[in-house]
Protein backbone atom coordinates (compact mmCIF):
# COMPACT_ATOMS: atom_id res chain seq x y z
CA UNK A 1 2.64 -16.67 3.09
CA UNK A 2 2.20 -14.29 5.68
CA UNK A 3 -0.67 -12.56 6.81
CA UNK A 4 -0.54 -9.22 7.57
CA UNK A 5 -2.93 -6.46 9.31
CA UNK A 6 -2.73 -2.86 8.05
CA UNK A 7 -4.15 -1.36 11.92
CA UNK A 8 -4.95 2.18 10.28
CA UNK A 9 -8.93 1.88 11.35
CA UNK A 10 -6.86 1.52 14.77
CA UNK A 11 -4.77 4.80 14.43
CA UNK A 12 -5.58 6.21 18.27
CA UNK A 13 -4.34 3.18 19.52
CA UNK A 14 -1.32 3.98 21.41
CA UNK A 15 1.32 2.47 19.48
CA UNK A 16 2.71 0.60 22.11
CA UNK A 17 -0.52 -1.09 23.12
CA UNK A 18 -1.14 -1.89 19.06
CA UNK A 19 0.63 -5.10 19.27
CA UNK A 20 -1.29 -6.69 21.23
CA UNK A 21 -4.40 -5.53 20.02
CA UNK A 22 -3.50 -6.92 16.52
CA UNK A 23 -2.51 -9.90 18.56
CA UNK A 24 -6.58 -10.34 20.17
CA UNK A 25 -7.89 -9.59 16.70
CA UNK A 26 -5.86 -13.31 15.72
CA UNK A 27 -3.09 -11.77 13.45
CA UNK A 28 0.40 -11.76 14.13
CA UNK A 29 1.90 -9.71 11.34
CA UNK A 30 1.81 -5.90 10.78
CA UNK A 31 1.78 -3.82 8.13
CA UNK A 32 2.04 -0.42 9.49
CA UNK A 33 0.85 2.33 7.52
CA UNK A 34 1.34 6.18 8.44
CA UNK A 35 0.56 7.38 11.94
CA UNK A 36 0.59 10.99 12.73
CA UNK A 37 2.69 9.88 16.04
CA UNK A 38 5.08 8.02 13.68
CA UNK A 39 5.90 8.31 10.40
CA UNK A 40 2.77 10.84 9.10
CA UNK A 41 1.80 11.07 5.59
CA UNK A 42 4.16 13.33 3.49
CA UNK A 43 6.20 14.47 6.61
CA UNK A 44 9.52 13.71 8.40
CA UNK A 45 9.29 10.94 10.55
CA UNK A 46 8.62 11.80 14.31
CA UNK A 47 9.86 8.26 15.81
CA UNK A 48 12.84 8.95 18.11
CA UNK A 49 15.06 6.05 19.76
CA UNK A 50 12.47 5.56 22.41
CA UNK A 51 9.58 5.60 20.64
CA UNK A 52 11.36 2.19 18.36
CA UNK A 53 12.49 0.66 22.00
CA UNK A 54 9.30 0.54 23.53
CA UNK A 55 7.51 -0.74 20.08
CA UNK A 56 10.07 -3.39 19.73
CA UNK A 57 9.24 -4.03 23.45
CA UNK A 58 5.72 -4.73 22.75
CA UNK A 59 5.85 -6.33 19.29
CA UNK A 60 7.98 -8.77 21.38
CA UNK A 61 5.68 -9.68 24.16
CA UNK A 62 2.46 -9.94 21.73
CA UNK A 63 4.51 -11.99 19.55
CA UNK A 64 3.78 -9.74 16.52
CA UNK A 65 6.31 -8.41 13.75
CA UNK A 66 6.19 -5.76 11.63
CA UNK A 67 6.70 -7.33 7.79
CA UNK A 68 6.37 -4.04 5.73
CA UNK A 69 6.33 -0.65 6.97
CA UNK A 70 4.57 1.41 4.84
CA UNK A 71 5.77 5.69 4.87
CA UNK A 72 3.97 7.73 1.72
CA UNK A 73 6.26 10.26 0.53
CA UNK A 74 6.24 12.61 -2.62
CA UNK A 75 9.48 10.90 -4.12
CA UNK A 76 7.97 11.68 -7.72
CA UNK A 77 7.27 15.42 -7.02
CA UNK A 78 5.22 17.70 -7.68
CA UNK A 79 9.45 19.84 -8.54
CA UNK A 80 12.33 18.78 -7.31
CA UNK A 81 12.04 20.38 -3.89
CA UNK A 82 9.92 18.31 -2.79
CA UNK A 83 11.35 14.95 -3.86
CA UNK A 84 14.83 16.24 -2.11
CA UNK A 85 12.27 16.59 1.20
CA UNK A 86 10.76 13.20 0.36
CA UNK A 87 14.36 11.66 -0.20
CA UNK A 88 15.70 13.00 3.52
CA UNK A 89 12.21 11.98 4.91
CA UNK A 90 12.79 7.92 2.77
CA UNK A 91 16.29 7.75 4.41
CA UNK A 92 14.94 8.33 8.33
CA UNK A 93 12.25 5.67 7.34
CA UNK A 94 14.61 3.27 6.03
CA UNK A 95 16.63 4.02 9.12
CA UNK A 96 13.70 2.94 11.06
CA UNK A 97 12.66 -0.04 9.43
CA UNK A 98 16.10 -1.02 9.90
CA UNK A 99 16.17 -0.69 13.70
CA UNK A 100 13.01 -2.48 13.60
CA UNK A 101 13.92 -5.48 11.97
CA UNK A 102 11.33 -4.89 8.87
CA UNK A 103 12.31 -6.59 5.70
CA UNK A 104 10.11 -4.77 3.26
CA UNK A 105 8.84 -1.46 3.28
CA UNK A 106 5.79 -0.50 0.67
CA UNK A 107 4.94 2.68 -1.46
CA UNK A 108 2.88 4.01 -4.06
CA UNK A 109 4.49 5.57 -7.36
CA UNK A 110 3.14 8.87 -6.69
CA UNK A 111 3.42 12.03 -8.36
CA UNK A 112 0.16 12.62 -10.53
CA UNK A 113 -1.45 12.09 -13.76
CA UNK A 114 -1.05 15.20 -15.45
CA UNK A 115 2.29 15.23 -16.14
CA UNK A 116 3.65 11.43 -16.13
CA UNK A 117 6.73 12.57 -18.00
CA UNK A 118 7.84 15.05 -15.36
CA UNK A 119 6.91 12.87 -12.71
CA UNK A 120 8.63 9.91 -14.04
CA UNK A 121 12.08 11.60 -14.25
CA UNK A 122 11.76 12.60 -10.60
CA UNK A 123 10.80 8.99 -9.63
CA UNK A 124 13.91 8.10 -11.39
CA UNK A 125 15.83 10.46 -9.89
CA UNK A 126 14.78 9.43 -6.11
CA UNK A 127 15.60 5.52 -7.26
CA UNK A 128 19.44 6.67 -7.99
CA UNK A 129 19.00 8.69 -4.08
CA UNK A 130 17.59 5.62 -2.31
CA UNK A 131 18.56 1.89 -4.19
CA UNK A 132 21.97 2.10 -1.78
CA UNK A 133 20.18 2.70 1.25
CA UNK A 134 18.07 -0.21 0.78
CA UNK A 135 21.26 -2.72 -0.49
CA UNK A 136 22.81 -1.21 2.61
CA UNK A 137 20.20 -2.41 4.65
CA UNK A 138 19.14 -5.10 3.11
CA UNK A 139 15.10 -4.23 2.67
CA UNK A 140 12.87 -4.80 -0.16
CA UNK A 141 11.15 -1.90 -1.62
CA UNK A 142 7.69 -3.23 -2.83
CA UNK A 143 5.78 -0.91 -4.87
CA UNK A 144 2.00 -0.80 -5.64
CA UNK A 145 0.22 2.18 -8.57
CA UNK A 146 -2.35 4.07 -6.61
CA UNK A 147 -5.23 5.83 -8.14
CA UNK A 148 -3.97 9.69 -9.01
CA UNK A 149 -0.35 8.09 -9.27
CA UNK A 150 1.53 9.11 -12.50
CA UNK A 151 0.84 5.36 -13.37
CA UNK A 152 -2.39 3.96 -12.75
CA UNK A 153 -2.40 0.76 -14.68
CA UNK A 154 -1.19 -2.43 -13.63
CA UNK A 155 0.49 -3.86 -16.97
CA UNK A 156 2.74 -0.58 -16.86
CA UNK A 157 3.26 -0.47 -13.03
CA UNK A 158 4.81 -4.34 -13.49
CA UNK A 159 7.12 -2.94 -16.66
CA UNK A 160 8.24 0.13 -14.68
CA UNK A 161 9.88 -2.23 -11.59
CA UNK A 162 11.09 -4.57 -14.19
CA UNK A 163 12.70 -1.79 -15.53
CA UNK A 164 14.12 -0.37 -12.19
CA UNK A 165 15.70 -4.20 -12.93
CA UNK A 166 17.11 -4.73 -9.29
CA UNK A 167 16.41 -7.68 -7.10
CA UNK A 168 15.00 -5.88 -4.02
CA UNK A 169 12.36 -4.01 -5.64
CA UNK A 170 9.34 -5.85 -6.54
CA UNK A 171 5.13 -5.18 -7.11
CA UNK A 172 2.28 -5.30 -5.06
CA UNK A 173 -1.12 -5.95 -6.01
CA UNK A 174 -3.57 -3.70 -4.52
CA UNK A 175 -7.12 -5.49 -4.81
CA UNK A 176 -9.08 -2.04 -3.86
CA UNK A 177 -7.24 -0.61 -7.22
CA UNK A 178 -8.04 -3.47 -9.43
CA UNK A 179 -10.30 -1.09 -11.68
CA UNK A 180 -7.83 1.77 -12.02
CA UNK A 181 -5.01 -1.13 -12.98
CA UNK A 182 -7.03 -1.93 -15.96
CA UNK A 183 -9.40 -4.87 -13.93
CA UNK A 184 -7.84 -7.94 -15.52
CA UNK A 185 -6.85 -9.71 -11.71
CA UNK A 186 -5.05 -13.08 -13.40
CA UNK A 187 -3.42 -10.79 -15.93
CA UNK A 188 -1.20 -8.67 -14.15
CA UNK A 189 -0.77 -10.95 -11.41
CA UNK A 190 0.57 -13.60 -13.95
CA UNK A 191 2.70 -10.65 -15.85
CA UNK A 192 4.34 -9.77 -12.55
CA UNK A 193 5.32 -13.14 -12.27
CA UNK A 194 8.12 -13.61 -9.19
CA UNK A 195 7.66 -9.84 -8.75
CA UNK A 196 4.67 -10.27 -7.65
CA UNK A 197 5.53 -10.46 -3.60
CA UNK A 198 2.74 -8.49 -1.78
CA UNK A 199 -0.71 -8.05 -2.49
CA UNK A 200 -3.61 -5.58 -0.57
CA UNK A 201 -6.72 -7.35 0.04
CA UNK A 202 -10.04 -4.81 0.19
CA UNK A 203 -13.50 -4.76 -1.88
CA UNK A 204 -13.91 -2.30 -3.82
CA UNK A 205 -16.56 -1.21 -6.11
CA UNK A 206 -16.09 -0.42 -9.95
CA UNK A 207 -16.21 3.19 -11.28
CA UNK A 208 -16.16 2.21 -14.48
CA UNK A 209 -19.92 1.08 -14.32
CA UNK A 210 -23.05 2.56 -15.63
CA UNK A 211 -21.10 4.25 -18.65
CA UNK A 212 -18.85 6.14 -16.38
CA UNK A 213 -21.60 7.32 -14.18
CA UNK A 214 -21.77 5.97 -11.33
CA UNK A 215 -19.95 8.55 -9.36
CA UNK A 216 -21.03 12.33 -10.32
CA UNK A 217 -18.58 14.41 -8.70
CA UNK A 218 -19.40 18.15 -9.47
CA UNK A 219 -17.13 20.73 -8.71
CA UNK A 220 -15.81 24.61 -9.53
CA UNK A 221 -17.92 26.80 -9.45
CA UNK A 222 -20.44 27.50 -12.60
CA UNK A 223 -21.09 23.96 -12.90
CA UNK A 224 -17.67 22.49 -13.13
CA UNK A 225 -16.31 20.36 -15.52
CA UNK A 226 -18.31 17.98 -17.27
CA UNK A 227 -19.90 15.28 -16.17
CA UNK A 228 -17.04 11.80 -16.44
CA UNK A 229 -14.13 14.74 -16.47
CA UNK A 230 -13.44 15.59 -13.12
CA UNK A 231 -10.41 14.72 -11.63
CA UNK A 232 -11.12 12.82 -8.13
CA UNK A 233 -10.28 9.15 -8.57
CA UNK A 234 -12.73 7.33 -6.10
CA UNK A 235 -11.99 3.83 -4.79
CA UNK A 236 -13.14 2.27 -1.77
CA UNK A 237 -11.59 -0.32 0.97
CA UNK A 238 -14.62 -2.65 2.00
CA UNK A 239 -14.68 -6.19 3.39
CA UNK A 240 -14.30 -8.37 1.28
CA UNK A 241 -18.14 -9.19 -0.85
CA UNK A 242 -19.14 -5.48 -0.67
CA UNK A 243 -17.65 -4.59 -3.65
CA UNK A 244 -16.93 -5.95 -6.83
CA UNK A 245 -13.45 -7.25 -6.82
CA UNK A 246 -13.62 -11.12 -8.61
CA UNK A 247 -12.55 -12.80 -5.27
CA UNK A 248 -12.72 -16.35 -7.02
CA UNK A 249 -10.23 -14.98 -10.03
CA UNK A 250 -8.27 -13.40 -7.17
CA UNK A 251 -7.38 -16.11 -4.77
CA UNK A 252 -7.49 -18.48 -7.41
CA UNK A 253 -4.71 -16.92 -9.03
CA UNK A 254 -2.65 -16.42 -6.34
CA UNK A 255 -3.18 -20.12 -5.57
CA UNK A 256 -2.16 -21.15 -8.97
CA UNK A 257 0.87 -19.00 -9.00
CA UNK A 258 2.34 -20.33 -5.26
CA UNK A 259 1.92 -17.11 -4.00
CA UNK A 260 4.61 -16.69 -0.99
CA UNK A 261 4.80 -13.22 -0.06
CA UNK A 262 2.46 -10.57 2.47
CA UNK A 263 -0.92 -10.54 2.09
CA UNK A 264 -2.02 -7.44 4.20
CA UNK A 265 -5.80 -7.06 5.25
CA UNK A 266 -6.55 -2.76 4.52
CA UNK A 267 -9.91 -2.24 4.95
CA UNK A 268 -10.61 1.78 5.82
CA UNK A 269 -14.26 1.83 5.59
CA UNK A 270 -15.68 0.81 8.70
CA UNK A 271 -14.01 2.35 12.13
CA UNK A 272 -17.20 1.74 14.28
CA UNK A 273 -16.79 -1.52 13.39
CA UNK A 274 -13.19 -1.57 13.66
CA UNK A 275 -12.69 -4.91 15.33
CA UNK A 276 -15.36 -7.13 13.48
CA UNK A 277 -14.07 -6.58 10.34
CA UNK A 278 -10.62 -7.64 11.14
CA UNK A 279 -11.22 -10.11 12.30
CA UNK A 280 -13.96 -11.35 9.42
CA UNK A 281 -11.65 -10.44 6.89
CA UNK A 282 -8.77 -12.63 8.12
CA UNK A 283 -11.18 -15.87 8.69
CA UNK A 284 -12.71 -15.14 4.98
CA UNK A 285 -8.70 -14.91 3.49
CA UNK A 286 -7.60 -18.11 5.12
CA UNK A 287 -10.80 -19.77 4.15
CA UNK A 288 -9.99 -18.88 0.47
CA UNK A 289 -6.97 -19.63 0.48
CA UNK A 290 -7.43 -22.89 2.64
């Protein structure tokens, strides 16, 4: 098993000098999730030859790799002009990841809940654009539902890859989601089964509490929609014990099942406190999972 940092609390960190601060923090693996300087969110890649020399340069002397790049793209739409954009802007990526060395790259379904149907087909279609530039390359594509996704729950997220039936696409299981997958950890962990090869560990708490009400999120103007209708889905990425995630069910399971894949540390929550949590969260996951 490898574990991974996810340095996005770290994101005005000169890229070059990001390897060895991952390196001080007692990692040695990245996962490296979108940097404006990079590969932004939703945009072309700005990485030119250079830029992936003098990373590779420093991964090298920190003794740090890159094991999934992560790029967020809208491959599922909203229309089919932007997939097409999100297709040319997957290709540069997997480019990249290529002249990195990166074996897996890592992205959320996308597209929205409104219209699954619509958003499906376009997922589809980007799978037919992109499967042969990841057998040409040789990288996994690992793929994790996000809240606001057009799939949200994990049971469904594990059928959809098994249906995209091809042995370098496989699912990752986002802890900091566990409510909007449906909140049964050992369940869909155990239904992935060998497709289970990546996993996101982050607290998070559960919005499903209080009858729905724990988050009142009022908006439009008059008064909104009603109270439990409105559309933000709010999640959190805490150390791990300030939320509610079932840590015992969690590393348990992933114990029980062999688990051999990434495990990437994401917390977001706390940039003043950028450093401590790192490095807390990476003694607390190789306590628990000894």
């Amino acid at each position: 098993m490898r574990i991974a940092l996810d340095p996005y609390m770290f994101r005005s960190t000169p890229l070059v000098d990001l390897p060895g601060l991952v390196a001080d923090l007692g990692y040695s693996a990245i996962e490296l999730s979108p940097r404006e300087d990079f590969i932004p969110f939703y945009k072309h890649p700005r990485a030119n030859t250079a830029d992936i020399r003098a990373f590779k340069a420093s991964l090298k002397v920190a003794e740090v790799e890159v094991v999934t790049l992560l790029p967020l793209f809208r491959w599922a739409g909203p229309g089919e002009d932007a997939r097409q954009a999100a297709v040319r802007y997957w290709r540069r990526s997997i480019q990249i990841a290529a002249e990195l060395g990166v074996p897996e790259m890592l992205s959320e379904f996308n597209g929205g809940p409104a219209d699954p149907a619509e958003c499906e087909a376009l997922f589809w279609r980007s799978m037919a654009d992109l499967l042969p530039d990841f057998e040409r390359e040789g990288i996994r594509l690992v793929i994790e539902p996000h809240p606001n996704d057009f799939i949200e729950d994990g049971f469904a997220s594990v059928d959809m890859i098994r249906g995209i039936n091809h042995p370098l696409v496989s699912f990752s299981y986002c802890a900091p989601h566990t409510f909007y997958m449906g909140g049964d950890i050992a369940g869909i962990m155990e239904y992935a089964g060998d497709l289970l090869t990546h996993v996101h560990v982050a607290d998070t708490l559960d919005f499903r509490a209080s009858s729905g009400l724990r988050y009142i999120v009022n908006v439009g103007a008059g008064g909104g929609a009603p109270v439990g209708i409105t559309p933000p889905r709010i999640h959190q990425h805490l150390d791990i014990g300030q939320g509610e995630v079932d840590w015992d069910t969690f590393f348990g399971t992933l114990t029980r099942l062999k688990f051999d894949g990434v495990m990437t540390v994401c917390i977001f929550a706390w940039e003043e406190r950028a450093r401590e949590s790192s490095i807390y969260n990476l003694e607390q996951v190789r306590a628990r999972m000894g």
